[in-house]
PDB file of N, CA and C in Angstrom:
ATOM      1  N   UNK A   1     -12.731  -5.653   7.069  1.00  0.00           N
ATOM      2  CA  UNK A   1     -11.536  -5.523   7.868  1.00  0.00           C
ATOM      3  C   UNK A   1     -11.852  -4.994   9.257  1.00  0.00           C
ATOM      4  N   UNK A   2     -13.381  -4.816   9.234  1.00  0.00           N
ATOM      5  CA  UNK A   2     -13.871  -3.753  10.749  1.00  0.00           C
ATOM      6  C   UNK A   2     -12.946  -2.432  11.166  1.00  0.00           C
ATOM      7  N   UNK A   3     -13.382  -2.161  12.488  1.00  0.00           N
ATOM      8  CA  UNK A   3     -13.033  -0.559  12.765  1.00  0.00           C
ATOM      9  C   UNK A   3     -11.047  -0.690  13.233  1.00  0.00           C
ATOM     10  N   UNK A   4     -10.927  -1.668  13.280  1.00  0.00           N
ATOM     11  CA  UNK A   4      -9.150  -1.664  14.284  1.00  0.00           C
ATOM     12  C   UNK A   4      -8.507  -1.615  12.731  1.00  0.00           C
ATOM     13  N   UNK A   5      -8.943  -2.186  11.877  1.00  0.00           N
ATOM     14  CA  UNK A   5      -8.319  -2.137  10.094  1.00  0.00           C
ATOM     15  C   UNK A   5      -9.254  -2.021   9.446  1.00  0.00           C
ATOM     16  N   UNK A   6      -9.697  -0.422   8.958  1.00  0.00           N
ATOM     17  CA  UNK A   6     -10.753  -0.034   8.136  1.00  0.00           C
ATOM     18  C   UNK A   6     -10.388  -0.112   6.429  1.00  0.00           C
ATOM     19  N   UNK A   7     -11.356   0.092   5.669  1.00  0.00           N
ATOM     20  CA  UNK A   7     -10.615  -0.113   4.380  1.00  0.00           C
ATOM     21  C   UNK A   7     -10.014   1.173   3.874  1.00  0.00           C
ATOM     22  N   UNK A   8      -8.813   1.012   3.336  1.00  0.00           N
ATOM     23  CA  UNK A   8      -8.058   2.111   3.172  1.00  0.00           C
ATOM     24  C   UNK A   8      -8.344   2.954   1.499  1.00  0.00           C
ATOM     25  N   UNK A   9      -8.120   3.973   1.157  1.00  0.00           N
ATOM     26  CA  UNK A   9      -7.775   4.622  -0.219  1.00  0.00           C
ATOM     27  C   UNK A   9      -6.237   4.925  -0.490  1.00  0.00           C
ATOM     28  N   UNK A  10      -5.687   5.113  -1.668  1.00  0.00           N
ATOM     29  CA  UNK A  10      -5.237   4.935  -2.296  1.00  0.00           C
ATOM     30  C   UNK A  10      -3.633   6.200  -2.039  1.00  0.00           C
ATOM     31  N   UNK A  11      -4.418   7.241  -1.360  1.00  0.00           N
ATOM     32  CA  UNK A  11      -3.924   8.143  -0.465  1.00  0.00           C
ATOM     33  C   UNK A  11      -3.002   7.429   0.699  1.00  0.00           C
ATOM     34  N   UNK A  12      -4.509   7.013   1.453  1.00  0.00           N
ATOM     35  CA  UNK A  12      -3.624   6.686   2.434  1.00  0.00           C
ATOM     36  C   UNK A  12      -2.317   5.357   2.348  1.00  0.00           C
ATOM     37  N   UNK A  13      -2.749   4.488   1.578  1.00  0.00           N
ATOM     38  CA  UNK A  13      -1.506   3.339   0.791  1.00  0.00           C
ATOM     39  C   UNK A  13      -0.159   4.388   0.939  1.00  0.00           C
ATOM     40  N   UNK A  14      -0.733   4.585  -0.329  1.00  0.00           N
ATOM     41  CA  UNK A  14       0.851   6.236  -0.679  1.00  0.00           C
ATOM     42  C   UNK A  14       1.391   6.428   0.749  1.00  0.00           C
ATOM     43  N   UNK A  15       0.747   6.578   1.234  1.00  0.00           N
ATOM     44  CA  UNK A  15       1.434   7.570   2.838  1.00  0.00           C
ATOM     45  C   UNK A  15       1.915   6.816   3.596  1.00  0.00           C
ATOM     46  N   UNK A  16       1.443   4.971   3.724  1.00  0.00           N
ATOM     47  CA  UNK A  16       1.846   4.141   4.223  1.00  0.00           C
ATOM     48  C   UNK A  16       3.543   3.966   3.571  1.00  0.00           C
ATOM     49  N   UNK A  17       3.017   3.865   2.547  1.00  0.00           N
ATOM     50  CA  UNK A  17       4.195   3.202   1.506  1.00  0.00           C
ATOM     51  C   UNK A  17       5.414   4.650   1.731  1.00  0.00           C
ATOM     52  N   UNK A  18       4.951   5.544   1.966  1.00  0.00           N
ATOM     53  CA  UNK A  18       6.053   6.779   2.217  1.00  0.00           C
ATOM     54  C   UNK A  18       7.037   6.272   3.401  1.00  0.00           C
ATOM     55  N   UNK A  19       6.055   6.378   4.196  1.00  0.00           N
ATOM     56  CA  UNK A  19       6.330   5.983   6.010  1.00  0.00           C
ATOM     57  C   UNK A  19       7.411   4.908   5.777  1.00  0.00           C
ATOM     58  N   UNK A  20       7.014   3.732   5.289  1.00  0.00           N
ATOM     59  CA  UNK A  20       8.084   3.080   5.032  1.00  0.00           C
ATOM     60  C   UNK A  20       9.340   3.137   4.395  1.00  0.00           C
ATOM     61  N   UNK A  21       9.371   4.199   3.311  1.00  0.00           N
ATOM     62  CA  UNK A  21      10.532   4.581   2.861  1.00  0.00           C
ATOM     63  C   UNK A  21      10.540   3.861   1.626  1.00  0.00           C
ATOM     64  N   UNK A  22       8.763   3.375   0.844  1.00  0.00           N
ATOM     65  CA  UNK A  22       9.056   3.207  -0.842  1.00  0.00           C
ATOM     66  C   UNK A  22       9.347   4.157  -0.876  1.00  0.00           C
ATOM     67  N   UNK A  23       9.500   4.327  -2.412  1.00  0.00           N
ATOM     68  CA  UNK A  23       9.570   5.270  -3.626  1.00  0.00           C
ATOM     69  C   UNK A  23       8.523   4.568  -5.019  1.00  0.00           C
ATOM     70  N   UNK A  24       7.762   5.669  -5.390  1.00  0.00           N
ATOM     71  CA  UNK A  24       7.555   4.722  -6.815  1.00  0.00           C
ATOM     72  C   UNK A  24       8.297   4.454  -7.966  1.00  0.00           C
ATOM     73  N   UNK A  25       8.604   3.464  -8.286  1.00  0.00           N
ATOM     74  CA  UNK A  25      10.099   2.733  -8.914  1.00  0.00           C
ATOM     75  C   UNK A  25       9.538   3.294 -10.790  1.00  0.00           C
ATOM     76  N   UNK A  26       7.604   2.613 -11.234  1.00  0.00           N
ATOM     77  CA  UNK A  26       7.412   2.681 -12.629  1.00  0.00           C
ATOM     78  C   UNK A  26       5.939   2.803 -12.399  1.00  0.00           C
ATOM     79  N   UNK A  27       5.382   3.390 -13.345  1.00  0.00           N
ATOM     80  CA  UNK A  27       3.711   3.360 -13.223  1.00  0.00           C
ATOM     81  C   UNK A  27       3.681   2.929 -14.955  1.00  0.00           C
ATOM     82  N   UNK A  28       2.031   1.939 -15.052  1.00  0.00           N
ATOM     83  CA  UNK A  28       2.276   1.640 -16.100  1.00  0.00           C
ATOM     84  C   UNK A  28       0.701   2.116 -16.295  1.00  0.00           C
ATOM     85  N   UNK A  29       0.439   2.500 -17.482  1.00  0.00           N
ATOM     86  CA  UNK A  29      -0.160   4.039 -18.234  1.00  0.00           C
ATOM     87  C   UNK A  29      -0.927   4.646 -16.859  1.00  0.00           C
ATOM     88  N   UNK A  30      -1.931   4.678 -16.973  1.00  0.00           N
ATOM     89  CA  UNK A  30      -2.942   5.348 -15.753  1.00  0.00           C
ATOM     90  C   UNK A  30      -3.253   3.802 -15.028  1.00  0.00           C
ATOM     91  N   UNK A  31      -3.564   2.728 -15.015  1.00  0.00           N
ATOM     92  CA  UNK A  31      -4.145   1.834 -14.034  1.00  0.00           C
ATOM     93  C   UNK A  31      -3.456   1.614 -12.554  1.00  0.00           C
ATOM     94  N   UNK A  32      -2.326   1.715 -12.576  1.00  0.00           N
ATOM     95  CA  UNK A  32      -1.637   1.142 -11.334  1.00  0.00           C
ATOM     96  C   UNK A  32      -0.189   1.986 -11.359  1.00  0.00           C
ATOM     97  N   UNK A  33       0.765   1.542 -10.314  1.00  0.00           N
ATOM     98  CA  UNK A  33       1.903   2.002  -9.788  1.00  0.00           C
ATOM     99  C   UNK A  33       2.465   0.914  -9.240  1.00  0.00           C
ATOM    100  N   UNK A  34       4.143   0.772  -9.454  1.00  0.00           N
ATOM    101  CA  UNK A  34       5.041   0.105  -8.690  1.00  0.00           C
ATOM    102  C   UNK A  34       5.554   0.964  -7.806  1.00  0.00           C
ATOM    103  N   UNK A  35       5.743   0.225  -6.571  1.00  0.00           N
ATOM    104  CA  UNK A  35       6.590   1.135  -5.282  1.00  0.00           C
ATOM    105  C   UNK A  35       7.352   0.046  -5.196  1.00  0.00           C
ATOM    106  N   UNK A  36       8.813   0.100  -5.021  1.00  0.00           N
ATOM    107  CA  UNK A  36       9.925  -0.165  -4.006  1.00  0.00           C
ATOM    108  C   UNK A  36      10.565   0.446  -3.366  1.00  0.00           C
ATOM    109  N   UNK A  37      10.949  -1.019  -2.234  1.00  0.00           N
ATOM    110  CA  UNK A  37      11.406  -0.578  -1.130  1.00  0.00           C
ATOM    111  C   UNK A  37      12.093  -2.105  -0.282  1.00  0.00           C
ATOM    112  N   UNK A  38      12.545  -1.384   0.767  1.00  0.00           N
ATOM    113  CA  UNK A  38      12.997  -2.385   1.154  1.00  0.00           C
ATOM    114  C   UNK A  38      12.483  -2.806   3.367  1.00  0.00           C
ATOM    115  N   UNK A  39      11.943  -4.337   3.001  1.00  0.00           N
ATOM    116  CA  UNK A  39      11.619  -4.469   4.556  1.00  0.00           C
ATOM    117  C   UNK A  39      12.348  -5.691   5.107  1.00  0.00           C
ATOM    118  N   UNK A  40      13.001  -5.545   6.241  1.00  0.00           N
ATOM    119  CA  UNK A  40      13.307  -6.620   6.664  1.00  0.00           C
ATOM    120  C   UNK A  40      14.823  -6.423   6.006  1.00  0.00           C
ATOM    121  N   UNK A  41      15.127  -6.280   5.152  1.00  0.00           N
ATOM    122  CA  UNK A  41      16.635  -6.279   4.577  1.00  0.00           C
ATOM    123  C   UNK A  41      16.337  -7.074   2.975  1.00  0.00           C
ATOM    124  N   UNK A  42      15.006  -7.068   2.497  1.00  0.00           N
ATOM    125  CA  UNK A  42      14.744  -7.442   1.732  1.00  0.00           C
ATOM    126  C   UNK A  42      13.391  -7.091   0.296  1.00  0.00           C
ATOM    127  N   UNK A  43      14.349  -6.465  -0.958  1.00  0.00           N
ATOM    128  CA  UNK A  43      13.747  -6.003  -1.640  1.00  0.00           C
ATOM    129  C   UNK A  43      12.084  -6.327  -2.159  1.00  0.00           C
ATOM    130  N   UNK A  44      11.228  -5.321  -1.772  1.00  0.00           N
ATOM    131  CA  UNK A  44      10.009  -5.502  -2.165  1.00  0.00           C
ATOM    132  C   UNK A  44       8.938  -4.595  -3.557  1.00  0.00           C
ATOM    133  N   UNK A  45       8.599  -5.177  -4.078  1.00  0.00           N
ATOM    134  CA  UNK A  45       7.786  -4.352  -5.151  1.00  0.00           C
ATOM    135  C   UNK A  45       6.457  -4.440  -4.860  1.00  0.00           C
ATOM    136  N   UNK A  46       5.582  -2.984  -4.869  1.00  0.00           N
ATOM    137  CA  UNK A  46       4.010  -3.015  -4.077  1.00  0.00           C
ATOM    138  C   UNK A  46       3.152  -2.608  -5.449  1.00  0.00           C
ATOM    139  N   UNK A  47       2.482  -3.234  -5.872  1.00  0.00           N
ATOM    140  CA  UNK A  47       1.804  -2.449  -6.994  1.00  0.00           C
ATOM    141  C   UNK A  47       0.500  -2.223  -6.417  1.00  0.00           C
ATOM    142  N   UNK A  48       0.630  -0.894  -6.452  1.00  0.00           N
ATOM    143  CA  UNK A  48      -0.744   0.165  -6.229  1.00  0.00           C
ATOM    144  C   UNK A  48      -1.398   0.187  -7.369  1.00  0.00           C
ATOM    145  N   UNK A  49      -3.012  -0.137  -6.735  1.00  0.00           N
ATOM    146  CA  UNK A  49      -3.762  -0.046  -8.472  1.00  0.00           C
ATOM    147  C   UNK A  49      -4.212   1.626  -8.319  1.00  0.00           C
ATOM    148  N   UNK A  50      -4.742   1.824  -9.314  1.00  0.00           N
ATOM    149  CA  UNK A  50      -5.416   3.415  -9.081  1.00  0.00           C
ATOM    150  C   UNK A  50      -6.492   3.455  -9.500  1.00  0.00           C
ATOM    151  N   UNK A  51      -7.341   3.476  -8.860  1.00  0.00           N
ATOM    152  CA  UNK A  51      -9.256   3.206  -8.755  1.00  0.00           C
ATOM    153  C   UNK A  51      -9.192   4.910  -9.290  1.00  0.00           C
ATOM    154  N   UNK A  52     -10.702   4.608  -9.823  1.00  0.00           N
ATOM    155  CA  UNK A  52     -11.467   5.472 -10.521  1.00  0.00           C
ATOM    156  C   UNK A  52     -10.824   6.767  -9.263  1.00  0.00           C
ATOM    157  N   UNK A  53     -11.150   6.978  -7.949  1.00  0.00           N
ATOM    158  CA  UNK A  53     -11.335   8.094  -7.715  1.00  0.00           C
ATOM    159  C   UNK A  53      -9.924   7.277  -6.485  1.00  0.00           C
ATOM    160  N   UNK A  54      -9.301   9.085  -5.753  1.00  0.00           N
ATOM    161  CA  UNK A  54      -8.192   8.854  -4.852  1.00  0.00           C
ATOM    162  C   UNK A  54      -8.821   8.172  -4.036  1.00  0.00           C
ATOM    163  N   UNK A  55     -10.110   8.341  -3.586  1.00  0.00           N
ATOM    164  CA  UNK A  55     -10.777   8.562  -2.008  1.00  0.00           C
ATOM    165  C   UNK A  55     -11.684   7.138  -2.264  1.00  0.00           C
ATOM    166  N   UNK A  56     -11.836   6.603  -3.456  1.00  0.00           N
ATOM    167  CA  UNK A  56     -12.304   5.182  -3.321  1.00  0.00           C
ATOM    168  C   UNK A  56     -11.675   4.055  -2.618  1.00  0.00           C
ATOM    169  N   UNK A  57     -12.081   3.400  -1.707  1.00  0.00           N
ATOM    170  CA  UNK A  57     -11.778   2.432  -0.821  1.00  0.00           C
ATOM    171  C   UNK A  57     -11.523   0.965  -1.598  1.00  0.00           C
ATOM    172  N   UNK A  58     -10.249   0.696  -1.100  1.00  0.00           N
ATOM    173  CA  UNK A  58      -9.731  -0.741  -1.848  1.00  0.00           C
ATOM    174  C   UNK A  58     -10.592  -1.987  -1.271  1.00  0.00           C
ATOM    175  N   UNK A  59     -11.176  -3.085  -1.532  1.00  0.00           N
ATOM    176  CA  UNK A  59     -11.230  -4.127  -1.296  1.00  0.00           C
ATOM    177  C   UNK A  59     -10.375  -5.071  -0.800  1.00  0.00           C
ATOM    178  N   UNK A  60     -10.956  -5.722   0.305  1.00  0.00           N
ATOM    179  CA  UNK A  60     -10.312  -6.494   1.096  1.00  0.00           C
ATOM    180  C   UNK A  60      -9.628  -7.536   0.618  1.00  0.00           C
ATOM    181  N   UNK A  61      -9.540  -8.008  -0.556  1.00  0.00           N
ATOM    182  CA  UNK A  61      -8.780  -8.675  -1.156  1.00  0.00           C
ATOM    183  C   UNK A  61      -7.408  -8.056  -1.928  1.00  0.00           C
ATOM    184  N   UNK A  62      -7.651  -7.100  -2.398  1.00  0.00           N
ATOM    185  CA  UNK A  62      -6.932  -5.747  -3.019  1.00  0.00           C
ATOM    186  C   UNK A  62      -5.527  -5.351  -2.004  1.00  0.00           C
ATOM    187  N   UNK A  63      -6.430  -4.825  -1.395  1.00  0.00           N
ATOM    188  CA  UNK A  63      -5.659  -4.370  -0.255  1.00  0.00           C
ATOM    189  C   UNK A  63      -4.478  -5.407   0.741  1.00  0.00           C
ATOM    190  N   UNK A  64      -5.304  -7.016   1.040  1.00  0.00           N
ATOM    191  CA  UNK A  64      -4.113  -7.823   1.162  1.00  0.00           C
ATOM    192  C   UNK A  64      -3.507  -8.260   0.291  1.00  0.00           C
ATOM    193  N   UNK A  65      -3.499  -7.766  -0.521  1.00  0.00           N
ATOM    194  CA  UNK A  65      -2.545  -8.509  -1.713  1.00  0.00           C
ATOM    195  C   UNK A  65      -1.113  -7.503  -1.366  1.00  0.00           C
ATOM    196  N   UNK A  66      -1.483  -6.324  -1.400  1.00  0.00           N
ATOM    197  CA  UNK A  66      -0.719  -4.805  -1.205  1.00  0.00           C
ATOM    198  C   UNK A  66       0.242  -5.228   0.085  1.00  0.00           C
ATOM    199  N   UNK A  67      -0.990  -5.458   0.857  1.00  0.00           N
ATOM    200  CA  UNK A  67      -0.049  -5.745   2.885  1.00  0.00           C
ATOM    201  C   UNK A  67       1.124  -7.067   2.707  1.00  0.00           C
ATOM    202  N   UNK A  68       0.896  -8.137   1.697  1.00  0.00           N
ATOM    203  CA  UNK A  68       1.464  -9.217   1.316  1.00  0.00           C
ATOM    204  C   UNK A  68       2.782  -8.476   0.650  1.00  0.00           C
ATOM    205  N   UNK A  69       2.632  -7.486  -0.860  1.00  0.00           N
ATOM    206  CA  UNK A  69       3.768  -7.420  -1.483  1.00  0.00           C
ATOM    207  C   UNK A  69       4.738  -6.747  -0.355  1.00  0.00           C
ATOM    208  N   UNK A  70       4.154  -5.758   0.473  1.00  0.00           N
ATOM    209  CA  UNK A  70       5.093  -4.530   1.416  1.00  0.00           C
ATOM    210  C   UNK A  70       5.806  -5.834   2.424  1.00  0.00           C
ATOM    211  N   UNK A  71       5.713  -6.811   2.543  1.00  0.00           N
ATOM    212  CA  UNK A  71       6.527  -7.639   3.843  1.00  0.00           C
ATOM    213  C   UNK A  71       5.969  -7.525   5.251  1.00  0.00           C
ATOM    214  N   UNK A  72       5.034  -6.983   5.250  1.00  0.00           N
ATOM    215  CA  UNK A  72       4.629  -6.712   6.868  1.00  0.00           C
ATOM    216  C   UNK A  72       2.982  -7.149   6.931  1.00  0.00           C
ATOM    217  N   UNK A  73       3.047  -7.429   8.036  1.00  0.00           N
ATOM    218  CA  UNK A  73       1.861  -8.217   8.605  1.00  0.00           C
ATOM    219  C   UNK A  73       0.334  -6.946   8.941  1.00  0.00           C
ATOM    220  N   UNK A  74      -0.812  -7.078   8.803  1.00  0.00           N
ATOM    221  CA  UNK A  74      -1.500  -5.981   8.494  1.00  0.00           C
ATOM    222  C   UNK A  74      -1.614  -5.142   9.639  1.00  0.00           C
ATOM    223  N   UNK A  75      -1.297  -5.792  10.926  1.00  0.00           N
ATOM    224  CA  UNK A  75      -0.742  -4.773  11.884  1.00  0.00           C
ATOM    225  C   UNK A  75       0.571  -3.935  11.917  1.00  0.00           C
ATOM    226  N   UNK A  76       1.242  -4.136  11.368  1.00  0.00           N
ATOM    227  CA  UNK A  76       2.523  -3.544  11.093  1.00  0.00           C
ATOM    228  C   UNK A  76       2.066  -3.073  10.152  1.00  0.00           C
ATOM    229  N   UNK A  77       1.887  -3.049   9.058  1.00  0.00           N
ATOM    230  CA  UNK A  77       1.304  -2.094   8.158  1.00  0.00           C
ATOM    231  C   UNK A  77       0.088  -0.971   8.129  1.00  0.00           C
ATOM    232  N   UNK A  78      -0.361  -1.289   8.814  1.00  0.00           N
ATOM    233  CA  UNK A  78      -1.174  -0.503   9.645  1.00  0.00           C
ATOM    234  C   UNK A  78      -0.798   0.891  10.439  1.00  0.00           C
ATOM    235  N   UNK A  79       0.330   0.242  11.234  1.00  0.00           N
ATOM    236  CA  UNK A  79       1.157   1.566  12.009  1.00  0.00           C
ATOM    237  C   UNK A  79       1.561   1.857  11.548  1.00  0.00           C
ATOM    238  N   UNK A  80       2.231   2.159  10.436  1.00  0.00           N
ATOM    239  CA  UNK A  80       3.047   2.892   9.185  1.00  0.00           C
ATOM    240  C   UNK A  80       1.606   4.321   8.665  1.00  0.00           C
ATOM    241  N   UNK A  81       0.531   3.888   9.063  1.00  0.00           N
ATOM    242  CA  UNK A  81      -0.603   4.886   8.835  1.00  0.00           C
ATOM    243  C   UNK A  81      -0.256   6.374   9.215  1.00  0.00           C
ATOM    244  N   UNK A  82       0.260   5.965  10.670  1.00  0.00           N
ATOM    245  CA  UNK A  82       0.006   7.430  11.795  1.00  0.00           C
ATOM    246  C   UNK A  82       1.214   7.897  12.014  1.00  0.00           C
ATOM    247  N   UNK A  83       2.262   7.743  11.339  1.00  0.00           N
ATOM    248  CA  UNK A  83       3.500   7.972  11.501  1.00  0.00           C
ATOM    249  C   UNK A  83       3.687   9.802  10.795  1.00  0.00           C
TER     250      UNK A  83
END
């Protein structure tokens, strides 16, 4: 993703997904998490997986799957970081 979109952890997702105004809706046992929310005027569900450790870095495939469910483009999702 290089240095302008580095790869993110699981933390920082959460904090994105705050910024935006998810909530986590269901988590199903320990692997992952649902967040909803709403972008655009239109209901979204984000499933966060939960890697071995907080601070482990998602894969670039992983991670756009995540930028895909939230509705926003990975620059817009991005600025939801520093908020």
């Amino acid at each position: 993703m290089g240095k302008k979109y580095p790869p993110l952890d699981r933390d920082q997702v959460e904090t994105i997904l705050k910024n935006l105004e998810f909530y986590p809706k269901r988590q199903k046992g320990t692997s992952h998490a649902q967040w909803e929310g709403y972008t655009k005027g239109q209901r979204r569900i984000v499933t966060v997986d939960h890697l071995k450790s907080r601070k482990e870095k998602y894969s670039h495939t992983l991670l756009r799957k995540m930028i895909e469910q939230s509705g926003l483009n990975k620059k817009e999702f991005y600025s939801h970081l520093k908020k």
